[in-house]
Protein backbone atom coordinates (compact mmCIF):
# COMPACT_ATOMS: atom_id res chain seq x y z
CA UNK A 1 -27.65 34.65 -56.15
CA UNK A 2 -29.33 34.28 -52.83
CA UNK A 3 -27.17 35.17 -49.63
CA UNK A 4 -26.95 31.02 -48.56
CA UNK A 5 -25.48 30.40 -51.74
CA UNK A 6 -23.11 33.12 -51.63
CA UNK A 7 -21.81 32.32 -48.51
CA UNK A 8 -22.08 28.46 -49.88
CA UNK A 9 -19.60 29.71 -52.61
CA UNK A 10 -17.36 31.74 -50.38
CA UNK A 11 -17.36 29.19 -48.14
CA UNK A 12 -15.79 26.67 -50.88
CA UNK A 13 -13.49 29.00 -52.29
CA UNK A 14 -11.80 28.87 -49.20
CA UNK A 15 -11.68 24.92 -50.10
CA UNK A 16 -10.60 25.43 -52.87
CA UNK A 17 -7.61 27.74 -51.95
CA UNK A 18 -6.86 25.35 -49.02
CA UNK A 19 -6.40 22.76 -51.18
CA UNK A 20 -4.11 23.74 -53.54
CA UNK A 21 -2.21 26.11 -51.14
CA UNK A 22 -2.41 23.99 -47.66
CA UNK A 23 -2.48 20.99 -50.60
CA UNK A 24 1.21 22.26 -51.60
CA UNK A 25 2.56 22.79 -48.14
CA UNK A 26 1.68 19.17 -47.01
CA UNK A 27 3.07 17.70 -50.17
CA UNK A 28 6.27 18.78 -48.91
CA UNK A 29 6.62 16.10 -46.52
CA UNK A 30 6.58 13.09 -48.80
CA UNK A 31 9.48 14.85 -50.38
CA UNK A 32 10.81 15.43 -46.32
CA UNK A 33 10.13 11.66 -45.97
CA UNK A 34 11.42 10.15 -49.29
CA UNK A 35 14.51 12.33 -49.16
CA UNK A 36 16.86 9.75 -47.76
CA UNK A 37 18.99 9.21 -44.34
CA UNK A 38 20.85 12.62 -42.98
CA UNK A 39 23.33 13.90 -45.69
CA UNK A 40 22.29 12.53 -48.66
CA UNK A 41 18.77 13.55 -47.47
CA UNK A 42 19.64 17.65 -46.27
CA UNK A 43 19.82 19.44 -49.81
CA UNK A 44 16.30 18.23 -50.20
CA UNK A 45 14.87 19.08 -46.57
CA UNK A 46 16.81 22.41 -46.15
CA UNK A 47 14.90 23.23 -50.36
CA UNK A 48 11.47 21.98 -47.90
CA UNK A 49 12.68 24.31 -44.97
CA UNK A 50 13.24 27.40 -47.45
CA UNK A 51 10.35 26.92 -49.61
CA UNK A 52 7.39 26.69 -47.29
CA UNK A 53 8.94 28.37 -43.98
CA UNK A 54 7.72 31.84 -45.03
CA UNK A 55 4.55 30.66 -45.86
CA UNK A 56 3.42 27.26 -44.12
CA UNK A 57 1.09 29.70 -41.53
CA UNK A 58 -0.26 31.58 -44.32
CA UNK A 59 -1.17 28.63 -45.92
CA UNK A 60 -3.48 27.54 -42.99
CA UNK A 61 -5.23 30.56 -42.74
CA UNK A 62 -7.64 29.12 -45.08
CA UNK A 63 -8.34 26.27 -42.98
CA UNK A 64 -9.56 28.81 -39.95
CA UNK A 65 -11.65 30.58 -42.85
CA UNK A 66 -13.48 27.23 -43.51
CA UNK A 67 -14.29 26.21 -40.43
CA UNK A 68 -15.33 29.32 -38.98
CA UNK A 69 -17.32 30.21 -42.07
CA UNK A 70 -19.19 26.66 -42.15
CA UNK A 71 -19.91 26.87 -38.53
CA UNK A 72 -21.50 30.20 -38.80
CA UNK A 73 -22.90 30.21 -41.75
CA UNK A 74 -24.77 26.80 -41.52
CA UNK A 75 -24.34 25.52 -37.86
CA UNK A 76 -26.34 22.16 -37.81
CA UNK A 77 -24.52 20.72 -40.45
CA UNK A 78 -21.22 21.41 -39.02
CA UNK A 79 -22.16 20.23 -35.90
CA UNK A 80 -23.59 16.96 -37.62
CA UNK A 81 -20.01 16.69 -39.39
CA UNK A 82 -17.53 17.02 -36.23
CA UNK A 83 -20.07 14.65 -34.09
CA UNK A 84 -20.11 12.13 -36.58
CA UNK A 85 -16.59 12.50 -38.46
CA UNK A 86 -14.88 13.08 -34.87
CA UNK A 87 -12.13 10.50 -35.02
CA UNK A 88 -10.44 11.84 -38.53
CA UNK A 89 -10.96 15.11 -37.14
CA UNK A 90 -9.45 14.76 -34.22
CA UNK A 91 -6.16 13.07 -35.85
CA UNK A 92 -6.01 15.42 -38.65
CA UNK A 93 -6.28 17.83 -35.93
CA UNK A 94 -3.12 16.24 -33.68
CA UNK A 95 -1.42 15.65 -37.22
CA UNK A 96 -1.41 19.54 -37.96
CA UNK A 97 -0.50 20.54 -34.34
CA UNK A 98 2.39 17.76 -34.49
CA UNK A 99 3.11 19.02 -38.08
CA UNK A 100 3.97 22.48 -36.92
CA UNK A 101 5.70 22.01 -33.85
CA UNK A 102 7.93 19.00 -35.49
CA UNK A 103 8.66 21.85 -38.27
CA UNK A 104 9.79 24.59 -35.86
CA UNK A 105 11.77 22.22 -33.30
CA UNK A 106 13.57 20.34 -35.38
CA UNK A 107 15.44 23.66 -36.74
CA UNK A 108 16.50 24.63 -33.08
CA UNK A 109 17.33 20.52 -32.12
CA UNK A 110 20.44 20.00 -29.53
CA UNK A 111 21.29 16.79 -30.97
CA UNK A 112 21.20 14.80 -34.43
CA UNK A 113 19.03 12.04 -32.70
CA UNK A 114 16.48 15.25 -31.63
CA UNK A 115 16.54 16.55 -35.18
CA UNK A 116 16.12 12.84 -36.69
CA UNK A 117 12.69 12.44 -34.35
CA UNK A 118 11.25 16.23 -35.49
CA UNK A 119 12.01 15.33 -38.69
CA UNK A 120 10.47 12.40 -38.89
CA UNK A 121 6.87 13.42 -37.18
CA UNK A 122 6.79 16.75 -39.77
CA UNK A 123 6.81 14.69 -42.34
CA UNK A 124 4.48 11.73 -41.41
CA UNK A 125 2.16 14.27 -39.91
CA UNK A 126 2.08 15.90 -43.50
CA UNK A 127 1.22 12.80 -44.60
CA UNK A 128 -1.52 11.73 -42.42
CA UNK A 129 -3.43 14.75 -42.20
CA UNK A 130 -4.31 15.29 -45.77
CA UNK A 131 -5.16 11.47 -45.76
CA UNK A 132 -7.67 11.86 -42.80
CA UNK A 133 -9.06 15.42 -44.47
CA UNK A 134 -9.80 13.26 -47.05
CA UNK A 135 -11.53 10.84 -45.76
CA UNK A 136 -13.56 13.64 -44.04
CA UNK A 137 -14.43 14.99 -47.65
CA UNK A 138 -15.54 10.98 -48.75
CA UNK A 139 -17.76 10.70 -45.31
CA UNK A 140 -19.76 13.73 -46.65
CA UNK A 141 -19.76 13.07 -50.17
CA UNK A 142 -21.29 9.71 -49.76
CA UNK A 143 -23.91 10.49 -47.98
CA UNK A 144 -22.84 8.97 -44.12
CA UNK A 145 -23.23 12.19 -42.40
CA UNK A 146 -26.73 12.36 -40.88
CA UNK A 147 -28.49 15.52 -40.62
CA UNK A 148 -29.56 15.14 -36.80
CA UNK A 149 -25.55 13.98 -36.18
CA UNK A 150 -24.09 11.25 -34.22
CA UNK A 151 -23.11 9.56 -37.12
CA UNK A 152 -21.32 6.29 -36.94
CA UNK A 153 -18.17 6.62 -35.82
CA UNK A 154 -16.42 4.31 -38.05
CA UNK A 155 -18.06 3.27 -41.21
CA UNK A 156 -18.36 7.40 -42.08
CA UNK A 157 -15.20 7.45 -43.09
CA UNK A 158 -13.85 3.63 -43.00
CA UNK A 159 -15.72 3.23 -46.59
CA UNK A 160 -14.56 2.92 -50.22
CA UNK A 161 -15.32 6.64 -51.16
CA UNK A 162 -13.62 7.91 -47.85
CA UNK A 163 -10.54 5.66 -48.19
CA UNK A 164 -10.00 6.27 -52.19
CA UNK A 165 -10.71 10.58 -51.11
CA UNK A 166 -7.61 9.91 -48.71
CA UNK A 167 -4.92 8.27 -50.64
CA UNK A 168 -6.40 10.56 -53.53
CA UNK A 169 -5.27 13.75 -51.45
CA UNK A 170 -2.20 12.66 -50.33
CA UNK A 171 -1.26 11.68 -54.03
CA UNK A 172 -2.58 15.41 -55.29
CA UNK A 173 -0.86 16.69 -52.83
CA UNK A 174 2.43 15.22 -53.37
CA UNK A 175 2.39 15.86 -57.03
CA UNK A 176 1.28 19.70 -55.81
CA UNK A 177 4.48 20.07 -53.68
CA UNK A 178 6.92 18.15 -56.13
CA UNK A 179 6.09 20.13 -59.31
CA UNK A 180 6.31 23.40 -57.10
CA UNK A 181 10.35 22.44 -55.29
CA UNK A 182 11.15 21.30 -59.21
CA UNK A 183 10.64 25.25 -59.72
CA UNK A 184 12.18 26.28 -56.54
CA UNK A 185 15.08 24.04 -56.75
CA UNK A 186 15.47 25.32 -60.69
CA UNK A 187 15.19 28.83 -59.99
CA UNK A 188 17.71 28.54 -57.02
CA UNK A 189 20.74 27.08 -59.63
CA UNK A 190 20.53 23.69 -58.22
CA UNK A 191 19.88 21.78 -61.49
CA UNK A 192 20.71 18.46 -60.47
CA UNK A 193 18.34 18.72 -57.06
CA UNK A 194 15.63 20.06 -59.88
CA UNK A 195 16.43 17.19 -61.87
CA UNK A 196 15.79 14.48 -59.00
CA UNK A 197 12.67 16.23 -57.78
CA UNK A 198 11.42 15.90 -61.35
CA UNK A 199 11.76 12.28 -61.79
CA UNK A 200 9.99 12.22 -58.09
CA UNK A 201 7.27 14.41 -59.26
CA UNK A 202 6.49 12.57 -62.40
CA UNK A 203 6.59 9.15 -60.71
CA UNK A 204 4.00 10.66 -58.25
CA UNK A 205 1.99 12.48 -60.91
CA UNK A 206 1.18 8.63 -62.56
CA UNK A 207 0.25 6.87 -59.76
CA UNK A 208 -1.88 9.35 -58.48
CA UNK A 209 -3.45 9.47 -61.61
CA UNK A 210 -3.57 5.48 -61.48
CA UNK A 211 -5.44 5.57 -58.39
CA UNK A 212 -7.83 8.36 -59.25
CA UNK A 213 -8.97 5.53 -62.36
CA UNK A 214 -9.02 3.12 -60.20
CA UNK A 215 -11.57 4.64 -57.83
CA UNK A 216 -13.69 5.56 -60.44
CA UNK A 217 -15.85 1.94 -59.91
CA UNK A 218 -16.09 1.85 -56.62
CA UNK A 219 -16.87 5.52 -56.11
CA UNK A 220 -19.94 5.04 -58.71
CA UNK A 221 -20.89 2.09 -56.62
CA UNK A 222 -20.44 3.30 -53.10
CA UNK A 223 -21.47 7.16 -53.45
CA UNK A 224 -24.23 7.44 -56.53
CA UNK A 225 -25.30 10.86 -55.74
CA UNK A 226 -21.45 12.34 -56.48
CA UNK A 227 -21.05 10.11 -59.13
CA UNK A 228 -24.04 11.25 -60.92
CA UNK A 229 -23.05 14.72 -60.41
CA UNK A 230 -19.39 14.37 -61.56
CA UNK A 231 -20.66 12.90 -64.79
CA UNK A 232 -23.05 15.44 -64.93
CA UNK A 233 -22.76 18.83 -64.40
CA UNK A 234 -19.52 18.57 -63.07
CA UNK A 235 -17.79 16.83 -66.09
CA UNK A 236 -16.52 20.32 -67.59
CA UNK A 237 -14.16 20.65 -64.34
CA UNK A 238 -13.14 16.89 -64.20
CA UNK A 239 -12.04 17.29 -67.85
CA UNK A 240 -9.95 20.62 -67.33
CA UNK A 241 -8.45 18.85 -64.41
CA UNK A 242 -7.57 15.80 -66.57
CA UNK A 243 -6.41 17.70 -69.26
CA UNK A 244 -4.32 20.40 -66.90
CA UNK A 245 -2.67 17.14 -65.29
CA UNK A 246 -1.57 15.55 -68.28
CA UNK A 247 -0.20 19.36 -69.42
CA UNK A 248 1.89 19.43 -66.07
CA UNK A 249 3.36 15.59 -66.64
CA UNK A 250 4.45 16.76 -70.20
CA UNK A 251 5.53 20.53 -68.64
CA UNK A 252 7.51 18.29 -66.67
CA UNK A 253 9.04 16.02 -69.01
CA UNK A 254 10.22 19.22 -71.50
CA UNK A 255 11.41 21.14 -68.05
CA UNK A 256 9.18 23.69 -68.08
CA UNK A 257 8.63 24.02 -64.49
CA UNK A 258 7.39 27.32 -64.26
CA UNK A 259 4.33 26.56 -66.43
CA UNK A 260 3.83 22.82 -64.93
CA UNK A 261 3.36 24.81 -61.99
CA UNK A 262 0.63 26.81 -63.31
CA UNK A 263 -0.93 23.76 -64.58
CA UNK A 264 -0.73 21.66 -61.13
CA UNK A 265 -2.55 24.49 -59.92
CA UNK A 266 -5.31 24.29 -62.18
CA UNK A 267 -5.85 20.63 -61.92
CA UNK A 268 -6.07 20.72 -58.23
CA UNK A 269 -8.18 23.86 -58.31
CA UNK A 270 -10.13 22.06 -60.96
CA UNK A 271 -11.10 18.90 -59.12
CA UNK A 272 -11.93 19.95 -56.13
CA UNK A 273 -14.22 22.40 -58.00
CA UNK A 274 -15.65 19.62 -60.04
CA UNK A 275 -16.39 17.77 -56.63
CA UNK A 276 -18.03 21.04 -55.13
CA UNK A 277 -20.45 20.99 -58.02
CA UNK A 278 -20.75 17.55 -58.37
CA UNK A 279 -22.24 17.64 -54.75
CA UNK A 280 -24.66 20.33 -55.23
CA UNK A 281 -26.88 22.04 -53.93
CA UNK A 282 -26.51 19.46 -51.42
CA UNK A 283 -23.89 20.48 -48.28
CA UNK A 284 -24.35 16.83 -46.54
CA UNK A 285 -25.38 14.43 -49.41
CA UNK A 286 -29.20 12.78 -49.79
CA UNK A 287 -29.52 14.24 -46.07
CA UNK A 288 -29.12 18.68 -46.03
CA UNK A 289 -29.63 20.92 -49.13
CA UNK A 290 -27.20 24.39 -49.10
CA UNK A 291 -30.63 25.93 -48.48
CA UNK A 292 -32.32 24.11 -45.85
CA UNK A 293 -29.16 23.99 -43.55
CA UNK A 294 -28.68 28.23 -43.90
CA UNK A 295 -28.71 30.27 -40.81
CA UNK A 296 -30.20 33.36 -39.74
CA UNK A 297 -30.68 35.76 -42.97
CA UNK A 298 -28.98 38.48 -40.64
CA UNK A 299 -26.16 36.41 -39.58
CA UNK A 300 -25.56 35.43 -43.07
CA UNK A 301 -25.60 39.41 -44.30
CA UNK A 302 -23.00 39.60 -41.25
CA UNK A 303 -21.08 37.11 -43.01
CA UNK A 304 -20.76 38.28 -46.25
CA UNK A 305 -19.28 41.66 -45.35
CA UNK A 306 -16.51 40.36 -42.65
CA UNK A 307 -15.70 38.25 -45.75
CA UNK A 308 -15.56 41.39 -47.88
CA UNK A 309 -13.50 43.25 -45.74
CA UNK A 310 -11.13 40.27 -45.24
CA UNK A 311 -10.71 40.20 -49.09
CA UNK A 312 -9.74 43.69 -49.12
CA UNK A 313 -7.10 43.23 -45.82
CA UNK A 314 -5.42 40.02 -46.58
CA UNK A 315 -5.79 38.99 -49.52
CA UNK A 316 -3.38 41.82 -50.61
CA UNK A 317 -0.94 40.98 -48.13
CA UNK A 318 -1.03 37.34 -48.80
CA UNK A 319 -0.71 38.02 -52.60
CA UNK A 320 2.92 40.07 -51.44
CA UNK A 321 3.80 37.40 -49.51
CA UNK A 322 4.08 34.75 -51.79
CA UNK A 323 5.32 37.60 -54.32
CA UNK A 324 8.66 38.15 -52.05
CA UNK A 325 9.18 34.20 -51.79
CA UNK A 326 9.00 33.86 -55.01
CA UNK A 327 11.33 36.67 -55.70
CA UNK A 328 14.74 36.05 -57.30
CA UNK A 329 16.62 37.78 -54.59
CA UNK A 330 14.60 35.43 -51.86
CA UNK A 331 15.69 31.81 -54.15
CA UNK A 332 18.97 32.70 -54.30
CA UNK A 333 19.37 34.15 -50.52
């Protein structure tokens, strides 16, 4: 493997672990938003609070990764990307920012009205941003990103593939977050909260899937070049992702939630794998290969070892992390 392609791969990894761990944390606020008005909505937000308080900052770790990654390892096409996908940056941006101040306020909130307003912008925030991350992902994988930049600012990501990558995120992320507070709400004694979240997470689970078929014509028609590549060399993934979604539906259905959660996992890790390798070896579609847009060999050397010593410091300390939340002692605290 040539040093561009393994900082390509380390690069998505990061993606990939994003996805399904950042993926997770937003789901939590469709749950935050569907939850209901003030009492009969708390058991639900204060399972939220407790499940992803420890962790919501770890989780975006990954998202620094990426970015600083992409923008040293391959610096044209990253500047191409934020000067042409700009405006869903930017709000995906606000929406994080707005995400995790609304998250930490609202606990410390004078009055009901204060706590009602936090409330409400954690969880539409959770909402939006994986929407306009998605759209980001659809701008790319259809080709609008030019390599020179200055992109338009609009149709990039205004477009079937871009639109269909957005709903598709939120949806995935949703049924992420649901099938993970099923397991949190189970292990914690409270059957019937585990029992609604269920329900929730199966309704989500179907229409996400509905939607995912549903794009399946227009994607072919709008971006070729992924299409092709999903059906191609990518089909392995797309099928283990299918198959690893239906699993966590049925998981669901025979409460099983600690396996359905091993199986969300997989279909989200899947999919977004399948879309990786779909897309290559090109990092902007029809317009930069992985190769072409590389930087300096040196910097890229540079790279790879700050990535290897980050591996050996955090990933550790991460991997306790989510060890102690997980913890029977932590559920039941």
């Amino acid at each position: 493997m040539t040093v561009e392609l393994a900082v390509a791969a380390a690069l998505f990894i990061g993606v990939v672990a994003y996805a399904v761990l950042g993926g997770a944390d937003f789901g939590s606020g469709f749950f935050d938003l569907t939850a209901g008005r003030d009492l009969r909505g708390a058991e639900v937000r204060t399972l939220v609070d407790h499940s992803i308080g420890p962790v919501w900052e770890a989780n975006h770790v990954w998202l620094i990764f990426v970015l600083v990654t992409w923008w040293t390892g391959f610096p044209e096409t990253f500047a191409a990307a934020m000067s042409t996908l700009f405006v869903p940056l930017l709000l995906a941006l606000l929406g994080i920012v707005l995400r995790g101040a609304s998250f930490a306020f609202r606990k410390y909130s004078a009055t009901l009205g204060q706590a009602r307003l936090f409330g409400v912008l954690f969880a539409t925030s959770s909402i939006l941003t994986p929407f306009f991350l998605g759209t980001v992902a659809g701008g790319i994988a259809s080709g609008r990103v030019p390599a020179e930049g200055y992109g338009d600012l609009w149709s990039s990501w205004l477009n079937p593939t871009s639109l269909f990558g957005g709903v598709i995120a939120v949806g995935t992320c949703a049924f992420l977050a649901g099938t993970f507070l099923t397991a949190d709400a189970r292990r914690a004694g409270r059957e019937r909260l585990a029992e609604q979240l269920r329900v929730r997470s199966l309704v989500v689970g179907l229409a996400t899937g509905a939607v995912v078929f549903a794009a399946l014509v227009p994607i072919t028609r709008d971006a070729p070049t992924l299409s092709e590549g999903l059906t191609g060399r990518a089909a392995p993934l797309i099928i283990v992702s299918a198959l690893a979604g239906v699993a966590t539906l049925a998981l669901l259905v025979r409460r099983r939630y600690a396996s359905a959660r091993l199986t969300a996992v997989a279909a989200v890790g899947a999919v977004v794998s399948g879309w990786g390798v779909g897309q290559y070896p090109w990092l902007l579609v029809d317009e930069v290969t992985i190769t072409e847009a590389a930087g300096a060999p040196a910097t890229l050397r540079a790279l790879l070892v700050a990535v290897a010593l980050a591996a050996v410091l955090v990933l550790p300390a991460l991997a306790y992390l989510f060890r102690l939340t997980q913890s029977e002692a932590w559920s039941r605290h």
